[in-house]
PDB file of N, CA and C in Angstrom:
ATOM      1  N   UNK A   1      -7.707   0.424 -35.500  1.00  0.00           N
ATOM      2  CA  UNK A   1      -6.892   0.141 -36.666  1.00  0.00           C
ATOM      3  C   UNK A   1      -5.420  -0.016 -36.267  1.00  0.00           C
ATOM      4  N   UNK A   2      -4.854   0.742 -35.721  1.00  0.00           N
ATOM      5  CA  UNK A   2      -3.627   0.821 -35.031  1.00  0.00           C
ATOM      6  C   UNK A   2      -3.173  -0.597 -34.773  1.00  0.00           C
ATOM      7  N   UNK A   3      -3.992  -0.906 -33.040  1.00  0.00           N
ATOM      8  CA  UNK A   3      -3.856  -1.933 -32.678  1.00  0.00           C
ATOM      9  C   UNK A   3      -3.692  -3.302 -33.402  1.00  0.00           C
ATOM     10  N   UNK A   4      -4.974  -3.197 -34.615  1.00  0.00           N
ATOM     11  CA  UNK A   4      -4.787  -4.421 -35.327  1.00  0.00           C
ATOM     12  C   UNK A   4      -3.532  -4.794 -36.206  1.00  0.00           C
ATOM     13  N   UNK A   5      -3.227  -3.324 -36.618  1.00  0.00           N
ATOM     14  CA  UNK A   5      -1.975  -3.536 -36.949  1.00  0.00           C
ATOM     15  C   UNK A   5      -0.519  -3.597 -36.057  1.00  0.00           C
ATOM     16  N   UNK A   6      -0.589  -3.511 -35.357  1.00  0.00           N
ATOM     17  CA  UNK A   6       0.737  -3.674 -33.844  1.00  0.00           C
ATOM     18  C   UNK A   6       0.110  -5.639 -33.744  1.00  0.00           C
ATOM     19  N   UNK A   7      -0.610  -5.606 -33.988  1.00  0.00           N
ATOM     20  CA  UNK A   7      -0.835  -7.454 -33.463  1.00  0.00           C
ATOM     21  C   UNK A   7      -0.898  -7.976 -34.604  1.00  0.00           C
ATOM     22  N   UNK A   8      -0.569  -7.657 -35.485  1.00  0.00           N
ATOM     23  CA  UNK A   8       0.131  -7.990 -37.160  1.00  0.00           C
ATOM     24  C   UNK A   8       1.797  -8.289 -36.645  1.00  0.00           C
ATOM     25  N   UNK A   9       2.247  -7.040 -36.206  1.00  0.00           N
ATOM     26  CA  UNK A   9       3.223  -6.771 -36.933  1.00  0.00           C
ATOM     27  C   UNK A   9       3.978  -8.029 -35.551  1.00  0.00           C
ATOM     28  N   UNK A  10       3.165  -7.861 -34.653  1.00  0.00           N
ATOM     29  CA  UNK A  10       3.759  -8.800 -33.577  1.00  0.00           C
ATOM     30  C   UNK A  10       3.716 -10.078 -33.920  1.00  0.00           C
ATOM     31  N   UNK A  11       2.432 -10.554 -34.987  1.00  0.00           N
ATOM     32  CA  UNK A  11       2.268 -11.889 -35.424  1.00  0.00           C
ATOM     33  C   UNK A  11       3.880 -11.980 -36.487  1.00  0.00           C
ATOM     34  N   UNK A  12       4.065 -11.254 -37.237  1.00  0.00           N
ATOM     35  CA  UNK A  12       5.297 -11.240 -38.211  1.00  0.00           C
ATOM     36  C   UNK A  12       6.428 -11.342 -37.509  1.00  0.00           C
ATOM     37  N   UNK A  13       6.583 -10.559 -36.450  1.00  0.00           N
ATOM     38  CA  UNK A  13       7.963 -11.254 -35.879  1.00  0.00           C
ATOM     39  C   UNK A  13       8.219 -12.624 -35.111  1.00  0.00           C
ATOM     40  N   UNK A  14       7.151 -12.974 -34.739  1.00  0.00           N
ATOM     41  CA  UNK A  14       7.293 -14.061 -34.077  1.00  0.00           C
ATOM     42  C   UNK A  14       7.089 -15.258 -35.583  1.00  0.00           C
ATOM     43  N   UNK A  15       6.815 -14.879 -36.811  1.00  0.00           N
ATOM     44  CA  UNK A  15       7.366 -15.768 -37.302  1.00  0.00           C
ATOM     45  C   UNK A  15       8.289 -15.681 -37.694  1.00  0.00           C
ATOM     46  N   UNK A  16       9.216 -14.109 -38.139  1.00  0.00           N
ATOM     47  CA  UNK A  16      10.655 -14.140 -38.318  1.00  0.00           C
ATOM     48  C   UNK A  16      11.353 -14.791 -37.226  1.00  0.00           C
ATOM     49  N   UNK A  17      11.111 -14.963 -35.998  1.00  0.00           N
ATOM     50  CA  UNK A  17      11.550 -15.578 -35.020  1.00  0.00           C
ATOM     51  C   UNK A  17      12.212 -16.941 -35.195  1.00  0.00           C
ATOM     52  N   UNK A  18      10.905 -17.529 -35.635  1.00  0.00           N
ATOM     53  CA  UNK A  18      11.151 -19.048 -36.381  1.00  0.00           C
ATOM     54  C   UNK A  18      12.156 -19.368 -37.604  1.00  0.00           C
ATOM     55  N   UNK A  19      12.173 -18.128 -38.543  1.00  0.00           N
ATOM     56  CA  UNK A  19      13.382 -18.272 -39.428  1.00  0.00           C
ATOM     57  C   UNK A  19      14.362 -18.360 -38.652  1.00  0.00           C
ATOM     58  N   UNK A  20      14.317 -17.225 -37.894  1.00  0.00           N
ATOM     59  CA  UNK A  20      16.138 -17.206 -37.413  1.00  0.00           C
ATOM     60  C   UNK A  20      16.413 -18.205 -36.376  1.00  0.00           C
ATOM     61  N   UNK A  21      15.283 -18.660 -35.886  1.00  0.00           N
ATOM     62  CA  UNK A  21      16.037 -20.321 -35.342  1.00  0.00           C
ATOM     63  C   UNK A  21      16.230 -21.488 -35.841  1.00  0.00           C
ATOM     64  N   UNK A  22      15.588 -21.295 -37.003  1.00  0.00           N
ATOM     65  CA  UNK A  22      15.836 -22.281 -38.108  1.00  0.00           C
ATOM     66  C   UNK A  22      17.293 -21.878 -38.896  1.00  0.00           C
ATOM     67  N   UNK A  23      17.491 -21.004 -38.754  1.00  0.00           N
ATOM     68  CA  UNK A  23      18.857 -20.179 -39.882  1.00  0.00           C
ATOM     69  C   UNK A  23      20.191 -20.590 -38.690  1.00  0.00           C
ATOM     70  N   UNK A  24      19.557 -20.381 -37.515  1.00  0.00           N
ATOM     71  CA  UNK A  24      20.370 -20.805 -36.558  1.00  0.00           C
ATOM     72  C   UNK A  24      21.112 -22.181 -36.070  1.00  0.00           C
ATOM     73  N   UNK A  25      19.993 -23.130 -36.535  1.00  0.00           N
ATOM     74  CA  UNK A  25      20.430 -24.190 -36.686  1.00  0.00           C
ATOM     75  C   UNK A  25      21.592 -24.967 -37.736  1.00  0.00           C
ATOM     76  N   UNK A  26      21.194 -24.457 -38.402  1.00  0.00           N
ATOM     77  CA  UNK A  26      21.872 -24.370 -39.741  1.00  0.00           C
ATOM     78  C   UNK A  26      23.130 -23.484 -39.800  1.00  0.00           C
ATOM     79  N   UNK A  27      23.683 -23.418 -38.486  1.00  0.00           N
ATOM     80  CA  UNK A  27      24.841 -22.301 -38.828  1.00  0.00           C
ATOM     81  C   UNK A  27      26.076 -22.721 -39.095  1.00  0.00           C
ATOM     82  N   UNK A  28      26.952 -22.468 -39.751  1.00  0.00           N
ATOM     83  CA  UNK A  28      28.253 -23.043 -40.012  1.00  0.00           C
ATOM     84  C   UNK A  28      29.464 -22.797 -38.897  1.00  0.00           C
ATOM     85  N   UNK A  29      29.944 -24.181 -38.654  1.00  0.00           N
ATOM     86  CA  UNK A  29      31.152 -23.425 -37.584  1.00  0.00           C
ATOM     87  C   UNK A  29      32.133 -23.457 -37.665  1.00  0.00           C
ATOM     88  N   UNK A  30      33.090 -23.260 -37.157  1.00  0.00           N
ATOM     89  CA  UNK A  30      34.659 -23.097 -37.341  1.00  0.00           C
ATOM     90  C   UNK A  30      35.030 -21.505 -37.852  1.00  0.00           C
ATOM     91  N   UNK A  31      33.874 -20.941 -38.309  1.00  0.00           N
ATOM     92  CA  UNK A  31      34.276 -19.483 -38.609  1.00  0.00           C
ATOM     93  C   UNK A  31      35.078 -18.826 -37.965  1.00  0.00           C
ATOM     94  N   UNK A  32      35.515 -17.659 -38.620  1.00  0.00           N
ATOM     95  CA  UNK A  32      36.437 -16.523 -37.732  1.00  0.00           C
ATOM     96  C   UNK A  32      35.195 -15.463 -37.024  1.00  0.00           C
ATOM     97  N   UNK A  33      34.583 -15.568 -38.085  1.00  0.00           N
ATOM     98  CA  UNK A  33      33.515 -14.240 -37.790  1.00  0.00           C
ATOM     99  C   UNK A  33      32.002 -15.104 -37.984  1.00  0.00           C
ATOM    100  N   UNK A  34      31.044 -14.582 -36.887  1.00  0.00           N
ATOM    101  CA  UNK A  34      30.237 -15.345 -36.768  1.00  0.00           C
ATOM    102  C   UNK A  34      28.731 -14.441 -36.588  1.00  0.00           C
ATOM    103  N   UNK A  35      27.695 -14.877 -37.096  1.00  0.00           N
ATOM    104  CA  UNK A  35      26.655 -14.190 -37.032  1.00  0.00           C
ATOM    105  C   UNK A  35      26.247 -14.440 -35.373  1.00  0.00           C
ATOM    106  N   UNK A  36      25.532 -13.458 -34.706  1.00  0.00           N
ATOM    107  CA  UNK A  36      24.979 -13.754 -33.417  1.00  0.00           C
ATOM    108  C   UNK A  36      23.456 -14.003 -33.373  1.00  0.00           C
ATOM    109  N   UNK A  37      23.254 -14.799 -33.663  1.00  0.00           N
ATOM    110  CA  UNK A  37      21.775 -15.206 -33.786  1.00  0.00           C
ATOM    111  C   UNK A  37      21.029 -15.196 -32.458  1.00  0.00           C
ATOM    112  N   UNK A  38      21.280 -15.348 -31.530  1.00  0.00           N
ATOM    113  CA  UNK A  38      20.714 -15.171 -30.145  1.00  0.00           C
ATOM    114  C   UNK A  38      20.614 -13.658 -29.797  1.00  0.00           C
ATOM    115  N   UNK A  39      21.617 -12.641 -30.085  1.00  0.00           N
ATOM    116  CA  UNK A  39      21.625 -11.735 -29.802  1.00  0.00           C
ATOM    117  C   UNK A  39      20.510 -11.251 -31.061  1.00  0.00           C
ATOM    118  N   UNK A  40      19.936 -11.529 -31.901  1.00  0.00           N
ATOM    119  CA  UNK A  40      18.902 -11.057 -33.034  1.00  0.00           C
ATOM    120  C   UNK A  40      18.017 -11.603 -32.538  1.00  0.00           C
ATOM    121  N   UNK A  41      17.707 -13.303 -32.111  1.00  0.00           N
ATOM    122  CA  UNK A  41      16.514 -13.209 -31.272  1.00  0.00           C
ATOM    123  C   UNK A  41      15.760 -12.729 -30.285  1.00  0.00           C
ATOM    124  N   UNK A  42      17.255 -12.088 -29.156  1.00  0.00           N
ATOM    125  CA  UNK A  42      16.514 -11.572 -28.110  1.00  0.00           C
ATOM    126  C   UNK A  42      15.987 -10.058 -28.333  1.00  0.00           C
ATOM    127  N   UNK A  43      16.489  -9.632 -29.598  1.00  0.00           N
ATOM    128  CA  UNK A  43      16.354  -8.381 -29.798  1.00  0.00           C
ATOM    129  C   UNK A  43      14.528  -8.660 -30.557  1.00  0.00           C
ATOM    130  N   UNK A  44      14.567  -9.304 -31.288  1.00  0.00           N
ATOM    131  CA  UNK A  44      13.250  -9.341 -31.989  1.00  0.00           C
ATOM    132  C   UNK A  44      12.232  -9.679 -30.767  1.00  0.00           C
ATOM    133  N   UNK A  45      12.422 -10.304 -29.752  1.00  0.00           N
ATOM    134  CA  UNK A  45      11.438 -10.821 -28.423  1.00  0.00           C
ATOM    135  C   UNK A  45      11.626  -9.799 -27.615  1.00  0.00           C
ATOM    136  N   UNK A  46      12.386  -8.900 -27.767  1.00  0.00           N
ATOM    137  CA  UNK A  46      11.966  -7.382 -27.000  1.00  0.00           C
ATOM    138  C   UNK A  46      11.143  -6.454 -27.641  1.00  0.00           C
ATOM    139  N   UNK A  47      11.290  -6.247 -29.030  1.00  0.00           N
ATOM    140  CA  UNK A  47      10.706  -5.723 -29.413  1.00  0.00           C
ATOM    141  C   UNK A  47       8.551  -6.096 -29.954  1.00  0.00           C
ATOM    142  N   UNK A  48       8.966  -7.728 -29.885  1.00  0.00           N
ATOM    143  CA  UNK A  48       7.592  -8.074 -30.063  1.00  0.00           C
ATOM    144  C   UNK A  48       6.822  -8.105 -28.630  1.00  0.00           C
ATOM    145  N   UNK A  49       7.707  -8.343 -27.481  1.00  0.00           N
ATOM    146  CA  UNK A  49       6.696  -7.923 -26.018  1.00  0.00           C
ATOM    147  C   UNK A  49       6.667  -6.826 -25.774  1.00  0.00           C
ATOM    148  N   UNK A  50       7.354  -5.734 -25.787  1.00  0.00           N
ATOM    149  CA  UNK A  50       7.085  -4.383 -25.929  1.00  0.00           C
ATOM    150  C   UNK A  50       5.847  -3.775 -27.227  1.00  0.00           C
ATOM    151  N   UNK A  51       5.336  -4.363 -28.165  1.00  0.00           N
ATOM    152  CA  UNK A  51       4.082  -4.091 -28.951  1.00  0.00           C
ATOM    153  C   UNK A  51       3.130  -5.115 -28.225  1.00  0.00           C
ATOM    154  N   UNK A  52       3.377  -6.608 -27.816  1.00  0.00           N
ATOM    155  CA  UNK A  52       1.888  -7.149 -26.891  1.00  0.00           C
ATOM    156  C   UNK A  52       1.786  -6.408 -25.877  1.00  0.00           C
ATOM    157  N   UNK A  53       3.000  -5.960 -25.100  1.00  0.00           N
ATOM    158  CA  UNK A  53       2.244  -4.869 -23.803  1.00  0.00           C
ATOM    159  C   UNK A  53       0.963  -4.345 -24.044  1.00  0.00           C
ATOM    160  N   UNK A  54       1.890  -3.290 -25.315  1.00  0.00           N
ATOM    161  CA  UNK A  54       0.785  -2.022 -25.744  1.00  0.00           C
ATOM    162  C   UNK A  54      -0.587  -2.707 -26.164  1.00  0.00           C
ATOM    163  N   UNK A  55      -0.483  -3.432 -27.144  1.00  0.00           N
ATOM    164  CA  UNK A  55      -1.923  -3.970 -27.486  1.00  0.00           C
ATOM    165  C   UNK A  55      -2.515  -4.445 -26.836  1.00  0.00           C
ATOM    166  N   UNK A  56      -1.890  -5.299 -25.770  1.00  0.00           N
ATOM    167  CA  UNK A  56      -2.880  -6.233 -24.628  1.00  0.00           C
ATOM    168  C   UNK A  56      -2.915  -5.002 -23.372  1.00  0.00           C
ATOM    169  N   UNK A  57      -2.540  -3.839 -23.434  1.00  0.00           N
ATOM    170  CA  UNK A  57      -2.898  -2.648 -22.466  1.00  0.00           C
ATOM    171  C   UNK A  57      -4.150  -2.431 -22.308  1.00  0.00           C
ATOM    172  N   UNK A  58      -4.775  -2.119 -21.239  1.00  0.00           N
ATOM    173  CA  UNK A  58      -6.739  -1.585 -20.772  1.00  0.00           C
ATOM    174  C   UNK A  58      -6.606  -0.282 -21.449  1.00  0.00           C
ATOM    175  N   UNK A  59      -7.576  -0.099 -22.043  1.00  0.00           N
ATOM    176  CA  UNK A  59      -7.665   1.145 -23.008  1.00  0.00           C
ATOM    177  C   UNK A  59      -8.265   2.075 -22.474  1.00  0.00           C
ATOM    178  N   UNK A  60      -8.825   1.631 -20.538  1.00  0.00           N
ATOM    179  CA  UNK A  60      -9.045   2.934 -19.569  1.00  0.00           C
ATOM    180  C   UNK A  60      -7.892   2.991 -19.042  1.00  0.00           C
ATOM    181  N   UNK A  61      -7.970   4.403 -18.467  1.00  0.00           N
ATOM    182  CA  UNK A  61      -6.869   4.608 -17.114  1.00  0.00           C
ATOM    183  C   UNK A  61      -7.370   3.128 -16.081  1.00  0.00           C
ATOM    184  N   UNK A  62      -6.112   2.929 -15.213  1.00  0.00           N
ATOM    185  CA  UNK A  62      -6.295   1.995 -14.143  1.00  0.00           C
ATOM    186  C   UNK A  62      -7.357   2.970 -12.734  1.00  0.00           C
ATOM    187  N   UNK A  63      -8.097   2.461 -12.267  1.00  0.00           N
ATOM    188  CA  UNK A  63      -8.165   3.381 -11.084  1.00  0.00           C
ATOM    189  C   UNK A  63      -7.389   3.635 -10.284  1.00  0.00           C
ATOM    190  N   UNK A  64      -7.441   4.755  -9.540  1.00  0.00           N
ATOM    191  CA  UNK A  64      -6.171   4.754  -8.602  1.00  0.00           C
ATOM    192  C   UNK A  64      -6.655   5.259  -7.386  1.00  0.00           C
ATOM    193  N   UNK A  65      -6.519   4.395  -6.099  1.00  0.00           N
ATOM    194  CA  UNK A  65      -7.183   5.336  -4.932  1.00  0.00           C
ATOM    195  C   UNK A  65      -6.792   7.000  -4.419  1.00  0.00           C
ATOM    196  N   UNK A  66      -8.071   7.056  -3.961  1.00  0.00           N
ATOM    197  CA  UNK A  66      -8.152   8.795  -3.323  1.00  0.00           C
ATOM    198  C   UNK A  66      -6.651   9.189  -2.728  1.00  0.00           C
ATOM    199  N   UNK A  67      -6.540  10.331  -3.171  1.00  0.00           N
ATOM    200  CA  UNK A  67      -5.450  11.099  -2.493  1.00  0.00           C
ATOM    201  C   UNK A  67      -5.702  11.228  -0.861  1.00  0.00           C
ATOM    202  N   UNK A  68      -4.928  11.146   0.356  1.00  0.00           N
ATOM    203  CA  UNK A  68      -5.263  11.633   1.797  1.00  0.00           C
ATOM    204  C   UNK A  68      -5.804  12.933   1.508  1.00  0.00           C
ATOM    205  N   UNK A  69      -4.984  13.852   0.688  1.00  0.00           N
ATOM    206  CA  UNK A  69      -5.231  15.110   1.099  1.00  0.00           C
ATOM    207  C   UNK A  69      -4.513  16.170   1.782  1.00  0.00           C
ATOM    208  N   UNK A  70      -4.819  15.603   3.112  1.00  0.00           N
ATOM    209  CA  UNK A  70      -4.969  16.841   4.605  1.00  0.00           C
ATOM    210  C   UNK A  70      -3.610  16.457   4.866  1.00  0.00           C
ATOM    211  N   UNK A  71      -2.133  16.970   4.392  1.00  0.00           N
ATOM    212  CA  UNK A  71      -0.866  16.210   5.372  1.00  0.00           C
ATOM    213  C   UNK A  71      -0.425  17.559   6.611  1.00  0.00           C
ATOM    214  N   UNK A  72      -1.231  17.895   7.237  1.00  0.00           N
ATOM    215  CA  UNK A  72      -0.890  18.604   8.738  1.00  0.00           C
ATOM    216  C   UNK A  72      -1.630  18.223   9.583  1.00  0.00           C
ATOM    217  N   UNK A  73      -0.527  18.347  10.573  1.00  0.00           N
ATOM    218  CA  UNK A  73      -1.433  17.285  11.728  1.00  0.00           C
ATOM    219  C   UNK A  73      -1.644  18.428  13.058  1.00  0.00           C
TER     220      UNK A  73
END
């Protein structure tokens, strides 16, 4: 259940994504003060690959080879 919902919520930002490059396009210039729209995209594309990690994560441990053990020689 979780998961399905983390690959929701990842589907939703990547279409807010699309607003704000569309909003972006559309931006007015000559302003004094200016929205940073790149800096909101890269923030929303960190936060939506940081939830595909998790969801596209192996839901076993990885194996990991044998310990040596014995370190005296």
């Amino acid at each position: 259940m979780e998961r399905e919902q983390l690959a929701r919520i990842a589907h939703e930002i990547a279409e807010l994504e699309a607003m704000v490059a569309a909003a972006a396009q559309n931006k007015p210039t000559g302003q004094r003060v200016r929205f940073r729209y790149e800096w909101l995209q890269r923030d929303l594309q960190l936060v939506r690959d940081g939830i595909t990690q998790h969801v596209d994560a192996p839901r076993q441990p990885r194996p990991a080879p044998p310990l040596r053990g014995d370190y005296r020689q």
